[in-house]
Each structure stands twice: as structure tokens, then as C-alpha cells.
N, C-alpha and C. Protein backbone atom coordinates (compact mmCIF):
# COMPACT_ATOMS: atom_id res chain seq x y z
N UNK A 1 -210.00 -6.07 105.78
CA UNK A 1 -209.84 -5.85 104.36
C UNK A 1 -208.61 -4.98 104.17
N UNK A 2 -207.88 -5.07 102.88
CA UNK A 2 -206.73 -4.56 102.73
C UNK A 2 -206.84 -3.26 101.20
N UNK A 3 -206.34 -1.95 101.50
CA UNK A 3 -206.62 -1.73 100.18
C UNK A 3 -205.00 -0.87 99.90
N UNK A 4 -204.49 -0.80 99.02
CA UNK A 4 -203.81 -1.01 98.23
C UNK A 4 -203.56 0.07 97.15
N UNK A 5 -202.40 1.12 97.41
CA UNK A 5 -202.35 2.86 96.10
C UNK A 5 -201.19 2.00 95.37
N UNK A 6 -201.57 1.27 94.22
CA UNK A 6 -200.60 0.80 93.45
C UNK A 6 -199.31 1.99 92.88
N UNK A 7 -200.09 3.38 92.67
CA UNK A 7 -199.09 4.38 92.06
C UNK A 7 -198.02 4.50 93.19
N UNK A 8 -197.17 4.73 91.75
CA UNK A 8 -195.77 4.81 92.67
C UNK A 8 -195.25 6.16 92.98
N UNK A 9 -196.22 6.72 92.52
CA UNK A 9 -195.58 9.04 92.82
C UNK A 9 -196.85 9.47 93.57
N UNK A 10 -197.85 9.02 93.71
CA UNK A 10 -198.68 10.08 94.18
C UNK A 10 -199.51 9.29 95.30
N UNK A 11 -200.23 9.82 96.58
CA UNK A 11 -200.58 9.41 97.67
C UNK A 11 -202.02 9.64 97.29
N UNK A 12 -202.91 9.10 98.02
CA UNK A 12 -204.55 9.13 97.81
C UNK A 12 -204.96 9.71 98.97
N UNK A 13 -206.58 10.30 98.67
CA UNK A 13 -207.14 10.70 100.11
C UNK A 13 -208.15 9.22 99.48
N UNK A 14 -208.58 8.69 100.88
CA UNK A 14 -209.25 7.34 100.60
C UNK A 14 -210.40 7.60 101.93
N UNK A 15 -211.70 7.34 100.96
CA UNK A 15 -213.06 7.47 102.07
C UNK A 15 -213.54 5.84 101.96
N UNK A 16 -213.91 5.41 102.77
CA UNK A 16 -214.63 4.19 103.05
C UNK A 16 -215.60 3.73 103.85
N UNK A 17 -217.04 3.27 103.05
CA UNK A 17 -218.43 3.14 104.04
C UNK A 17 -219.08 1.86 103.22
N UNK A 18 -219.97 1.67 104.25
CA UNK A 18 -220.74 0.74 103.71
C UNK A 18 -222.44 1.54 103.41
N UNK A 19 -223.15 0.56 102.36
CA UNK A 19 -224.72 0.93 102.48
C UNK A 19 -225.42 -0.59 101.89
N UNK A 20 -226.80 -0.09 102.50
CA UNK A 20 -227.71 -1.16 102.28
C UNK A 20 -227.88 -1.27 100.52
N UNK A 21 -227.51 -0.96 99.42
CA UNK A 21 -228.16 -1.03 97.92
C UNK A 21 -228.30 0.51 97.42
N UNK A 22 -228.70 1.44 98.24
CA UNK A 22 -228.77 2.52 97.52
C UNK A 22 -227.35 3.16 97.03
N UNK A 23 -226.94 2.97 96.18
CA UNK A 23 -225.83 4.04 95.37
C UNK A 23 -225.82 5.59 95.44
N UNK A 24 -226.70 6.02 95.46
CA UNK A 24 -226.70 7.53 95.85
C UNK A 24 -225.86 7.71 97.40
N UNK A 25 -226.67 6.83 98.04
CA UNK A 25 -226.49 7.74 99.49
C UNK A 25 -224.69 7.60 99.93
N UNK A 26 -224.92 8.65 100.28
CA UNK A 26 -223.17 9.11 100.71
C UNK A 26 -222.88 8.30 102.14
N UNK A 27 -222.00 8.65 102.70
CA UNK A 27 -221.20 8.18 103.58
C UNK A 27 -222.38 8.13 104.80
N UNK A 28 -222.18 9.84 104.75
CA UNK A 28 -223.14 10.50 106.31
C UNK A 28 -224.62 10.03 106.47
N UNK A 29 -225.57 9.63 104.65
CA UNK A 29 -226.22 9.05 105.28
C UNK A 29 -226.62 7.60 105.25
N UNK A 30 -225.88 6.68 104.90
CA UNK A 30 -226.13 5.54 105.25
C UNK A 30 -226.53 5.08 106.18
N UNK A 31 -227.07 4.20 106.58
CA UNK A 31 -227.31 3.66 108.17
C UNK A 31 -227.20 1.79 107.72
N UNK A 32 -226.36 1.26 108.24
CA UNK A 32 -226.20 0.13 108.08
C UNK A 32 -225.52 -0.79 109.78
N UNK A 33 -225.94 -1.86 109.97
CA UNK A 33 -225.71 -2.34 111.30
C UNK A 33 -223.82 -2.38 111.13
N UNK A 34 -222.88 -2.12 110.79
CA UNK A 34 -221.69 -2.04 110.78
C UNK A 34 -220.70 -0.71 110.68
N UNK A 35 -219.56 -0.70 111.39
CA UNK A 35 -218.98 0.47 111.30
C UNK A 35 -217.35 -0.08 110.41
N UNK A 36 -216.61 0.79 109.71
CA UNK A 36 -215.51 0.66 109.36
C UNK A 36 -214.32 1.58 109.73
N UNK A 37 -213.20 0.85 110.34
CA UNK A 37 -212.31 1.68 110.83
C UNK A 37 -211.01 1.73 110.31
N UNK A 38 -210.20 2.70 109.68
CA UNK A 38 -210.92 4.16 109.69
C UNK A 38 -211.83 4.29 108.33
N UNK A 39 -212.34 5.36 108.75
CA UNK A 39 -213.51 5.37 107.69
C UNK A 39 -212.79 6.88 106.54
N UNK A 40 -211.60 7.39 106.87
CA UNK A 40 -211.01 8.19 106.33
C UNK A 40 -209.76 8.26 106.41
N UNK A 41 -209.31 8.15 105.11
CA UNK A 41 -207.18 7.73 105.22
C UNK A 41 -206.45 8.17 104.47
N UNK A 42 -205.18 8.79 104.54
CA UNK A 42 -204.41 8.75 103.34
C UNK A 42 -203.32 7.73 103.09
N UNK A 43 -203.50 7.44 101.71
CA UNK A 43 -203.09 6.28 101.11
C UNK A 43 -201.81 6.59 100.94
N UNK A 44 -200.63 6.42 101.29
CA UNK A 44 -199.40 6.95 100.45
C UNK A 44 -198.96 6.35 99.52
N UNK A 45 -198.22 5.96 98.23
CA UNK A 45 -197.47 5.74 97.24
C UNK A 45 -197.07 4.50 97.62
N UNK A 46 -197.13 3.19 96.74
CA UNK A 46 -197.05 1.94 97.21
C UNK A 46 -197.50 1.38 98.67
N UNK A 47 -198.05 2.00 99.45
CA UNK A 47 -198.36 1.66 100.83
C UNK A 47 -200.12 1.13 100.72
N UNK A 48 -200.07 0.23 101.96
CA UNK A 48 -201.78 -0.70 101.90
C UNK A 48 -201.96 0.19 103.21
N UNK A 49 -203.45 -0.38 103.39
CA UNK A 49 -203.99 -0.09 104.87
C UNK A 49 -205.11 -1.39 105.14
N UNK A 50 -205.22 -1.80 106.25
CA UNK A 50 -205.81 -2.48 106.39
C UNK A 50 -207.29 -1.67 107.20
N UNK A 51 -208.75 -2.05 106.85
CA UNK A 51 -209.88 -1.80 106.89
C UNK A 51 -210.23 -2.25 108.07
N UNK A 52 -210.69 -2.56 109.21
CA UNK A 52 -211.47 -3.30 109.94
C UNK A 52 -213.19 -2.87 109.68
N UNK A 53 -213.82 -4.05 109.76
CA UNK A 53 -215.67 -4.18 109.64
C UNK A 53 -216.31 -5.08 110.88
N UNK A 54 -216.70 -4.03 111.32
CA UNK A 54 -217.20 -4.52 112.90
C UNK A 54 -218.71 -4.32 112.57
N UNK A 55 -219.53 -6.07 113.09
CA UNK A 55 -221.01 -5.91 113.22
C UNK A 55 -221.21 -4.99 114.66
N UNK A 56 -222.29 -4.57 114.63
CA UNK A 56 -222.72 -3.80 115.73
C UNK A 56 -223.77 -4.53 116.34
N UNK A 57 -224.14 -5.99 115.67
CA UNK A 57 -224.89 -6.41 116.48
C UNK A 57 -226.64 -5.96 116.12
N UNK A 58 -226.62 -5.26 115.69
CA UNK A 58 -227.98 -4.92 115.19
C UNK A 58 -228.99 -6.12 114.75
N UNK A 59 -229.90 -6.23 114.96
CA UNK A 59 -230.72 -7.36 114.47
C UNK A 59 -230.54 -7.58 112.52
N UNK A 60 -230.20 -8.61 112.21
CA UNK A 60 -230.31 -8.66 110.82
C UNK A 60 -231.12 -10.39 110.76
N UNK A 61 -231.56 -10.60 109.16
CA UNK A 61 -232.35 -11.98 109.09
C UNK A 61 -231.18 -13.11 109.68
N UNK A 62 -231.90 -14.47 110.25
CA UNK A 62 -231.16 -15.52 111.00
C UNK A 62 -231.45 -16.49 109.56
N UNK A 63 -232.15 -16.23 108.55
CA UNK A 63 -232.75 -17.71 107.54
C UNK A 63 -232.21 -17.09 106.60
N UNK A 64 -231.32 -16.02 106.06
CA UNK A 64 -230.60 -15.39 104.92
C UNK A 64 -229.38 -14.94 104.79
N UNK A 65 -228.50 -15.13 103.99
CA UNK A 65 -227.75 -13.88 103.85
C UNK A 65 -228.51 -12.04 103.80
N UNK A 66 -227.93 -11.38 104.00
CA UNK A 66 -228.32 -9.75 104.08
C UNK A 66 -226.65 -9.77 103.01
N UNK A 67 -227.44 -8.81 102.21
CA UNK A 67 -226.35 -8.05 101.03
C UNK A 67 -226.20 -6.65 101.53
N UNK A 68 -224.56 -5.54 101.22
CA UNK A 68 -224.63 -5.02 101.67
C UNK A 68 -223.67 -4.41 100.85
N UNK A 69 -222.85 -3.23 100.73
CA UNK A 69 -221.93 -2.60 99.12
C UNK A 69 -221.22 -1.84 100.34
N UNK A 70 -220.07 -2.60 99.75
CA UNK A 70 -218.80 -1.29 100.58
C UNK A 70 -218.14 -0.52 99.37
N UNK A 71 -218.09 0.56 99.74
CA UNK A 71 -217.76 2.02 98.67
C UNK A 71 -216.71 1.91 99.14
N UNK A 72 -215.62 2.39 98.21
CA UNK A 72 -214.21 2.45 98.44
C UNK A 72 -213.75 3.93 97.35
N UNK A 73 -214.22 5.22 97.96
CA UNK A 73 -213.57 6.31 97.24
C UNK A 73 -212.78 7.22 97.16
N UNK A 74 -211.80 7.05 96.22
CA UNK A 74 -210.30 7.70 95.89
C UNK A 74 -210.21 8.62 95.31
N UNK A 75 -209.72 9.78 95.80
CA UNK A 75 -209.77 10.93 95.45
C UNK A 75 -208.18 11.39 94.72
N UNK A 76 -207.65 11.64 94.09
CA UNK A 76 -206.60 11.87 93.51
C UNK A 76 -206.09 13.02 93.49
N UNK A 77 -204.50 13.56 94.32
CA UNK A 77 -203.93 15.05 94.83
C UNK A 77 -204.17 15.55 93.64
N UNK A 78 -204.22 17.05 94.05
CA UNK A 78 -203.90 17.60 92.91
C UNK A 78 -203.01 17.85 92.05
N UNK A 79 -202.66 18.23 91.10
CA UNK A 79 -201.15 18.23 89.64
C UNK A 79 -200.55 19.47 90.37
N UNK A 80 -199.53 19.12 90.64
CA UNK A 80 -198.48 20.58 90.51
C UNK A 80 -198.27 20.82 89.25
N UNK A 81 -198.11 22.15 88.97
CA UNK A 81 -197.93 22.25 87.55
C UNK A 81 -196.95 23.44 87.50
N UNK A 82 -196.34 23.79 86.38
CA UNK A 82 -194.56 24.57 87.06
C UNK A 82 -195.10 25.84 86.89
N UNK A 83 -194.53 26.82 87.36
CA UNK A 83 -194.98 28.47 87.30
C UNK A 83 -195.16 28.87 86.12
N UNK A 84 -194.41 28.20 84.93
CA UNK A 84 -194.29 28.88 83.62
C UNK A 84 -195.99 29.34 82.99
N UNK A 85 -196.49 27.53 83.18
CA UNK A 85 -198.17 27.87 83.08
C UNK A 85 -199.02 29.21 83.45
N UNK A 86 -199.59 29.32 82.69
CA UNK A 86 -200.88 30.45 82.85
C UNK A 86 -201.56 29.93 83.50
N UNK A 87 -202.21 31.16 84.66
CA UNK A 87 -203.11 30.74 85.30
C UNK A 87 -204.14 30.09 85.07
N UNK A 88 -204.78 30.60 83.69
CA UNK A 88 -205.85 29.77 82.56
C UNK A 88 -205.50 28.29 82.47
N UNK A 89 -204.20 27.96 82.37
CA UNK A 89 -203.91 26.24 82.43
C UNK A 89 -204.12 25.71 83.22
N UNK A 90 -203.51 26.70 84.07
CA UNK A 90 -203.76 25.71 85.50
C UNK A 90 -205.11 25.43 85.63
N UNK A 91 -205.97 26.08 85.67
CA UNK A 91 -207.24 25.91 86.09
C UNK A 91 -207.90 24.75 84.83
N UNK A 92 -207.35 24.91 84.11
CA UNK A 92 -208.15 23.60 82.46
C UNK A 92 -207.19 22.45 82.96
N UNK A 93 -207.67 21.86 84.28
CA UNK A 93 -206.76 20.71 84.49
C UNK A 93 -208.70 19.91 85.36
N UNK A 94 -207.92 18.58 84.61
CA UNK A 94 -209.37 17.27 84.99
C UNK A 94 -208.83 16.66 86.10
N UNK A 95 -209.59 16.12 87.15
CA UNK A 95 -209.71 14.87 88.00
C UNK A 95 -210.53 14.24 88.31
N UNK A 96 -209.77 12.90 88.14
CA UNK A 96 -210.96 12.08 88.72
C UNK A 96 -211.25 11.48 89.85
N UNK A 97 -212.53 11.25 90.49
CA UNK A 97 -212.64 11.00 92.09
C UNK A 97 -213.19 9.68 91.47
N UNK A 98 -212.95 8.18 92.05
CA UNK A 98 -213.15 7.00 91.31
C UNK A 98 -213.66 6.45 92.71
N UNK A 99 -214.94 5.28 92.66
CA UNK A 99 -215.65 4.94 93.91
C UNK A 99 -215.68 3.63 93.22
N UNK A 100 -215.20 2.31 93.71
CA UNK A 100 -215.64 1.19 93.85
C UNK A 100 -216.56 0.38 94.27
N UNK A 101 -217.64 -0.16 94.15
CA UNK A 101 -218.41 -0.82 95.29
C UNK A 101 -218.34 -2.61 94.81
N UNK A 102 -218.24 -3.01 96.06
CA UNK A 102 -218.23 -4.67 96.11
C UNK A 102 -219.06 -5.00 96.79
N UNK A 103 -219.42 -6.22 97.12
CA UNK A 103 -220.59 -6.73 97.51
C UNK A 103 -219.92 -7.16 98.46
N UNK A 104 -220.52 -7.13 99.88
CA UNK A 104 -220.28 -7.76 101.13
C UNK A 104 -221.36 -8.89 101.87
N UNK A 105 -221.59 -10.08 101.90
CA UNK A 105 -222.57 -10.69 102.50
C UNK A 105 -222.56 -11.07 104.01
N UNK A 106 -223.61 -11.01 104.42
CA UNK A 106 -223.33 -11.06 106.01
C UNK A 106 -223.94 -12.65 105.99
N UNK A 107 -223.35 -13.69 106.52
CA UNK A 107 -223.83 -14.84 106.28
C UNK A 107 -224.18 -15.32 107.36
N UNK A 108 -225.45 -14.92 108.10
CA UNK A 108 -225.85 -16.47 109.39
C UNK A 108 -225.53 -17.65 109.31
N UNK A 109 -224.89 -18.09 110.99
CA UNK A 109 -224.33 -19.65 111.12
C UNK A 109 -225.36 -20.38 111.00
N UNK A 110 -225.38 -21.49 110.80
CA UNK A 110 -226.79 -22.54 110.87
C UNK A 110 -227.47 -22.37 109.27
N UNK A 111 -226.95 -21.67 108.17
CA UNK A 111 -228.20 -21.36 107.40
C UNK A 111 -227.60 -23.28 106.15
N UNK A 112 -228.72 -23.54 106.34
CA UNK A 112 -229.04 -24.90 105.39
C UNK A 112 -228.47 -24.75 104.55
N UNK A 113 -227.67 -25.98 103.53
CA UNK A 113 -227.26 -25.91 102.02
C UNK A 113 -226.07 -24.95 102.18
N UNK A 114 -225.55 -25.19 100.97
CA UNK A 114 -224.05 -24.33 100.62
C UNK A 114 -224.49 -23.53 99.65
N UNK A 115 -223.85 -22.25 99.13
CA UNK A 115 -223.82 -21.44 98.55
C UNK A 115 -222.98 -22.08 97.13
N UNK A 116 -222.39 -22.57 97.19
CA UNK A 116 -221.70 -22.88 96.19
C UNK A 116 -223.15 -24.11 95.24
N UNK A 117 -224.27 -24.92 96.09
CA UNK A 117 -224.98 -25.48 95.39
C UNK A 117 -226.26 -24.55 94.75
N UNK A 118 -226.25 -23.46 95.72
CA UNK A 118 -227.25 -22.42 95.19
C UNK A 118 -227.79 -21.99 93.92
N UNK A 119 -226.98 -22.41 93.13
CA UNK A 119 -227.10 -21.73 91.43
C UNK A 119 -227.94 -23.04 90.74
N UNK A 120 -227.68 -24.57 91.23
CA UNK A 120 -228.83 -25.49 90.72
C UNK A 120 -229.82 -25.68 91.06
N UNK A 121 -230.68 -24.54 92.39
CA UNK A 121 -231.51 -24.74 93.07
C UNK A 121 -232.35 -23.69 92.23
N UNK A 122 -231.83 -22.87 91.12
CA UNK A 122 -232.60 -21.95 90.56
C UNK A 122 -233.61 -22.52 90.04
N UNK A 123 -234.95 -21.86 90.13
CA UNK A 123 -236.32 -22.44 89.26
C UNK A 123 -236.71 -21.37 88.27
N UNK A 124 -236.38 -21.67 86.91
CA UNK A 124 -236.21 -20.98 85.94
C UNK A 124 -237.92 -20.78 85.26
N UNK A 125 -238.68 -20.02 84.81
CA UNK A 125 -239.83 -19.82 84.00
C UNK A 125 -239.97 -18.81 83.23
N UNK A 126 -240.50 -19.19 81.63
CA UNK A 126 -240.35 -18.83 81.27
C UNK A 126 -242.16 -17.83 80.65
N UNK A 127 -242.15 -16.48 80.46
CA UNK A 127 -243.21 -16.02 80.52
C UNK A 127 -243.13 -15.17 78.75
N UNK A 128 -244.38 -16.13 77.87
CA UNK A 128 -243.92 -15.30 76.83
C UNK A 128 -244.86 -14.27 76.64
N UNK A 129 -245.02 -13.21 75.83
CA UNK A 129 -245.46 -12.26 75.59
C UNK A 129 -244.54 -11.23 75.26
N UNK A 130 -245.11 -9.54 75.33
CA UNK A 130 -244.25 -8.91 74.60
C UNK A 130 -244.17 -7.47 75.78
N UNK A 131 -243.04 -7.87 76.36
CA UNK A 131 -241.50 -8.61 76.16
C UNK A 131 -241.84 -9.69 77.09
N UNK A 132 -240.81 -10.81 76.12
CA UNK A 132 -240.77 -12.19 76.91
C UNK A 132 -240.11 -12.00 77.85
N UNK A 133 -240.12 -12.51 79.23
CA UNK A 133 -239.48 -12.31 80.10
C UNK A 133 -239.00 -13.64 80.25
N UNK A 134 -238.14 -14.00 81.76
CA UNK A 134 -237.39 -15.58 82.22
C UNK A 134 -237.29 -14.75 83.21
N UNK A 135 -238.18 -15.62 84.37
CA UNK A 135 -238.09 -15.41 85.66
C UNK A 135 -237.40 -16.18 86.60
N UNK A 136 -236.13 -16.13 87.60
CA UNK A 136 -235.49 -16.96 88.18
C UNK A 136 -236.34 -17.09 89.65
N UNK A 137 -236.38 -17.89 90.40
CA UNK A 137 -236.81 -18.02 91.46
C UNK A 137 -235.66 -18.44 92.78
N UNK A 138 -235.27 -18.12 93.37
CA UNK A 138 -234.31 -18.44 94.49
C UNK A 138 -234.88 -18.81 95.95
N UNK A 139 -234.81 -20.24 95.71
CA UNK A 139 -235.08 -20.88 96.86
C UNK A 139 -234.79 -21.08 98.21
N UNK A 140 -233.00 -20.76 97.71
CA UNK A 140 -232.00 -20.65 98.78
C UNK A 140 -232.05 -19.82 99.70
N UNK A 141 -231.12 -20.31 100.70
CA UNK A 141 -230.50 -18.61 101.55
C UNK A 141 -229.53 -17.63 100.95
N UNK A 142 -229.18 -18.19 99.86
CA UNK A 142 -227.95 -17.48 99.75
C UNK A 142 -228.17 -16.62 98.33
N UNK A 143 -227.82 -15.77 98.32
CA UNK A 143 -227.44 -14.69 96.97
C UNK A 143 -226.97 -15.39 95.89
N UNK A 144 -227.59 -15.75 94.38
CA UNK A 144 -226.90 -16.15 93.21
C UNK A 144 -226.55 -14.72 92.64
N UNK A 145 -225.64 -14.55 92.11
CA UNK A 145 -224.93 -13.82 90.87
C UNK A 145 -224.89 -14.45 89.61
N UNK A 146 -225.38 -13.79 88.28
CA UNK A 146 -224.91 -14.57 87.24
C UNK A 146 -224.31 -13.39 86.25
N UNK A 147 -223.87 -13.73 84.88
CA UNK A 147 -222.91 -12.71 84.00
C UNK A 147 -224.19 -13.33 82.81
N UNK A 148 -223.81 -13.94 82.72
CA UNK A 148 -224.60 -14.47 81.08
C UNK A 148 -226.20 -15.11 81.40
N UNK A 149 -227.21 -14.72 80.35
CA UNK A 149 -228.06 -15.98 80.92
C UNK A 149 -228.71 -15.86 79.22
N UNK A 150 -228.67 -17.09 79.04
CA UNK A 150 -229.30 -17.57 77.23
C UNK A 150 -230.74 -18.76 77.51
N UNK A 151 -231.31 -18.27 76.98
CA UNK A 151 -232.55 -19.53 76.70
C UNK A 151 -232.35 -20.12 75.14
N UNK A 152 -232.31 -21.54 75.07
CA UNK A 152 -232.24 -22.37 73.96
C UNK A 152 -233.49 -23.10 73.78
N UNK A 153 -234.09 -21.95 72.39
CA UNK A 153 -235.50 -22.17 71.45
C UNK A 153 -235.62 -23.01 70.64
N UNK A 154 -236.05 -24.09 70.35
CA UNK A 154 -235.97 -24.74 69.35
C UNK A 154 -234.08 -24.84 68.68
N UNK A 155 -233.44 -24.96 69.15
CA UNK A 155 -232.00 -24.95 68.79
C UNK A 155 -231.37 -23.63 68.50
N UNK A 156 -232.19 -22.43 69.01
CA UNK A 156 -232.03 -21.53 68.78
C UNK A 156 -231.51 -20.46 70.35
N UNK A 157 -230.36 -19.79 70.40
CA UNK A 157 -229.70 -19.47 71.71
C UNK A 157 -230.45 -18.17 71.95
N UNK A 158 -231.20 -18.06 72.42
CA UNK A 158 -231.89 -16.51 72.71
C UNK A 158 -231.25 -15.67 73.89
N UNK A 159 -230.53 -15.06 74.08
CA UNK A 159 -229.96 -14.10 74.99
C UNK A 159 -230.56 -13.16 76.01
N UNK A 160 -230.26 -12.99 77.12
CA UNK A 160 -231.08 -11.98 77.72
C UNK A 160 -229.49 -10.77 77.94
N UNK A 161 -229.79 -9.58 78.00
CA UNK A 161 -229.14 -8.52 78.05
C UNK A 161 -228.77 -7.66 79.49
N UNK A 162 -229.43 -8.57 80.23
CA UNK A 162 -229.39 -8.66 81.48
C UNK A 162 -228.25 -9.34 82.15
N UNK A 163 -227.23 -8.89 83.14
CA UNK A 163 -226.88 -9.71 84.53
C UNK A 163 -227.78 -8.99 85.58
N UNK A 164 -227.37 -10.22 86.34
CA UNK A 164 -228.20 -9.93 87.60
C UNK A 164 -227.66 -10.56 88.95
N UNK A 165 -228.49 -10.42 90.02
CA UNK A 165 -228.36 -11.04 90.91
C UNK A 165 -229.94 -11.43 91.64
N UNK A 166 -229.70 -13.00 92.00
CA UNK A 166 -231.19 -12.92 92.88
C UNK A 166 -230.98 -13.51 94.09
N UNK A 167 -231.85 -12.16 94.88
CA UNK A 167 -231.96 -12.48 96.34
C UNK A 167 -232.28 -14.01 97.27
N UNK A 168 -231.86 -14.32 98.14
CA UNK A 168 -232.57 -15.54 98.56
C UNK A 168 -234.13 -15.31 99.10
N UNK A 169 -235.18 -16.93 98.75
CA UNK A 169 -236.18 -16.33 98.82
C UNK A 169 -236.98 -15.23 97.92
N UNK A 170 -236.13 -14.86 96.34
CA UNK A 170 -236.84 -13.91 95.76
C UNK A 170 -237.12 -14.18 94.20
N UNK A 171 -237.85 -13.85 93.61
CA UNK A 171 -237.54 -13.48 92.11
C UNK A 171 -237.00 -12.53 91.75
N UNK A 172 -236.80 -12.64 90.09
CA UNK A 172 -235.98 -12.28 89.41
C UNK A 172 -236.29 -12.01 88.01
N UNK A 173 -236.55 -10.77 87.20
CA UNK A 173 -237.27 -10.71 85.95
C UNK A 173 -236.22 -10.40 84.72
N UNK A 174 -236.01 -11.42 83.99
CA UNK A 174 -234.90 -11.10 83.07
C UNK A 174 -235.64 -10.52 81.26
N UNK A 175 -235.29 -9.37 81.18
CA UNK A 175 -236.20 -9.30 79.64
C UNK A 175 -235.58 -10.00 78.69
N UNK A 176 -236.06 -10.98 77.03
CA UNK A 176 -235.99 -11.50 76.40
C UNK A 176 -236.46 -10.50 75.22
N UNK A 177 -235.43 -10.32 73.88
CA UNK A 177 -235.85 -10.21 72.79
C UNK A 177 -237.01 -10.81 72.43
N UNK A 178 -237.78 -10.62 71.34
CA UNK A 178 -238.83 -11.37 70.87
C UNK A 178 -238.50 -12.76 70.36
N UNK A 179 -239.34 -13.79 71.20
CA UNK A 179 -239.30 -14.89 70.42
C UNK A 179 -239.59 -15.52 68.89
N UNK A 180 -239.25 -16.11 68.74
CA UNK A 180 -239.54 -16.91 67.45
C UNK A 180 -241.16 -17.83 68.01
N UNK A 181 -240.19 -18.66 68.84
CA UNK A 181 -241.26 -19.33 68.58
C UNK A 181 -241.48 -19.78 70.65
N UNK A 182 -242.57 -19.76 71.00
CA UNK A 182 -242.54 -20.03 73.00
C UNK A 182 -241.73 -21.52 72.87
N UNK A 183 -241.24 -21.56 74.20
CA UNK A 183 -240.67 -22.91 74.46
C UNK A 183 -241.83 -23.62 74.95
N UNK A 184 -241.79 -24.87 74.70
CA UNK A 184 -242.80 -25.89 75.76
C UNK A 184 -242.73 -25.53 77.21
N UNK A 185 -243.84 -25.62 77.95
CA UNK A 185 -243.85 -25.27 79.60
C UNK A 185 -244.82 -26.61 79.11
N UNK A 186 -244.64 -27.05 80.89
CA UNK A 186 -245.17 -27.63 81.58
C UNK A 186 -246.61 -27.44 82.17
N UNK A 187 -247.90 -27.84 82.88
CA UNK A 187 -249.18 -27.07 83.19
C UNK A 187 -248.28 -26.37 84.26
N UNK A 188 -247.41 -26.34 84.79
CA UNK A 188 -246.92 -25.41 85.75
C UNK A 188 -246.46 -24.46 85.64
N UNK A 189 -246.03 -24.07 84.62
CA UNK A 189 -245.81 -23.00 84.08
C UNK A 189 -243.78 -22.96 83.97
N UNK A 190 -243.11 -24.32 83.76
CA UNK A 190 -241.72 -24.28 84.18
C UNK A 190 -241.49 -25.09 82.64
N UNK A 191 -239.89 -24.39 82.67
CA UNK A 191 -239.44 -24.61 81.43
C UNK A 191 -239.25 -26.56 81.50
N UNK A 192 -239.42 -26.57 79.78
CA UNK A 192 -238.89 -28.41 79.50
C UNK A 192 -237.89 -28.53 79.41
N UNK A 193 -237.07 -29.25 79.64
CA UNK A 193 -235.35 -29.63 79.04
C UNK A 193 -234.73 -28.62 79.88
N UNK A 194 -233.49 -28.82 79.40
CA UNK A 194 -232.32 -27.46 79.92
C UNK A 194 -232.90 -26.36 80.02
């Protein structure tokens, strides 16, 4: 992986780790089957660095993708600021420490189906009550992502306020404003039409 101090005056201190989903946990305590090298850099002024991500081999699932968030956090030098300033100024000065996380998938060879067909394999249901929910079901091996997801009521576009992502093998509970009116299900409990 390559990362990249677009500014053209100032150099970065740059930390980089991976974790299993938890957002809290810091660097030191993550524990994840991979190491990244280096895991601490300075970035200089237009200059990249390239990342290396080495499995360690650790046992992970052979019938799934495993999801996994690499943190990428940039710390920004501090302001010189000219002598004239009061010490009081100096000190009423902001920074920001900015952390990225992306999604990394570890993908087993052999796993059935493509990822790219994964998103029509979704089994959508819809559960009304209060709050209506739309439950996705993921059949696949592979991780869907979505941005938008709308149910169409009687000609009517009902929105969920939700993105998400669903695991392979998992559900997925999306909340729904109040309906107007339930959609037709099936005795199975799965949506009719689109």
C-alpha cells in the first residue's frame, strides 16, 4: 500500500495498524493475524511511502472473507509562530490528529461465486411493526456494502437511514420509518416484486 503527504510545506508523523472492527482500540492493543511495516513514519512534503501487510499465517475462516480496518493516523507538526506573539497565542493554537480507516478483506482461494455477483444473492425481508425493520440476509462468502437502501410501498419509496454492510453468512437489520401501509410477503415471510 502506498500513502501519500499531498502538502507541499509541511512533513507528517504517520502511525499505521490494523484491527479486527473495534475503533477504540489503539495500535498496542490490537491483536490481528497481520503485521505492517513500518508501522511508524515520517511523511515528508510531497513524498509517498510504501506500507507492506504481511499475513502471519494465523488460522483465519477457509469458507469466508474475514474483514479487517487499517487505521492510517496523521499527526500534523507543530506551527512555528514568530517571536512577536505572546506566549498566550502561542499556546491558543488548534491541531488536528486525523485517522482514516478502510476496509481490508482477507479473501480465501477456492471460495465459490464472485463477489462482484454477491449483491443479487441478497435475501431481502421485510418485518413490519413498530419500527419496521428490512432484514438482508447474505448467503455469500463475501462482504456486501451498500450506500442507499429504499423499499417501494404501494408506489411509494420508503427509505431506510441506514448504510451498512453485511457479513457473509449473516444478517442484517435495517430500521424503516413508519409504514403506510405493509408490503405483500409471501407465507415465507419474503418480500413480492422488487
Amino acid at each position: 500500500m502506498q500513502v501519500s503527504n499531498d502538502d507541499a510545506h509541511a512533513a507528517r508523523l504517520v502511525q499505521v495498524w490494523l484491527d479486527g472492527g473495534d475503533a477504540r482500540l489503539t495500535a498496542e492493543h490490537s491483536e490481528v493475524p497481520f503485521t505492517l511495516s513500518p508501522p511508524v513514519f515520517r511523511l515528508d512534503p510531497g513524498k509517498s511511502q510504501a506500507i507492506r501487510l504481511a499475513y502471519t499465517q494465523e488460522p483465519l475462516p477457509r469458507d469466508r472473507e474475514s474483514l479487517f480496518w487499517l487505521n492510517v493516523l496523521e499527526v500534523p507538526p507543530a506551527t512555528r509562530q514568530p517571536e512577536a506573539f505572546a506566549a498566550a497565542e502561542r499556546q491558543n493554537q488548534l491541531r488536528f490528529a486525523f485517522r482514516i480507516r478502510t476496509k481490508v478483506f482477507f479473501r480465501p482461494q477456492g471460495l465459490s461465486g464472485s463477489p462482484k455477483d454477491a449483491p443479487g444473492q441478497l435475501i431481502w425481508t421485510l418485518h413490519t411493526g413498530k419500527p419496521a425493520v428490512l432484514r438482508v440476509f447474505n448467503p455469500s462468502p463475501f462482504h456486501v456494502t451498500f450506500h442507499d437502501v429504499a423499499l417501494v410501498v404501494g408506489g411509494q419509496v420508503v427509505p431506510s437511514d441506514q448504510q451498512g454492510m453485511v457479513a457473509p453468512h449473516a444478517s442484517l437489520d435495517l430500521a424503516l420509518p413508519p409504514l403506510m401501509q405493509p408490503a405483500p410477503v409471501d407465507p415465507a415471510g419474503h418480500l413480492s416484486g422488487q
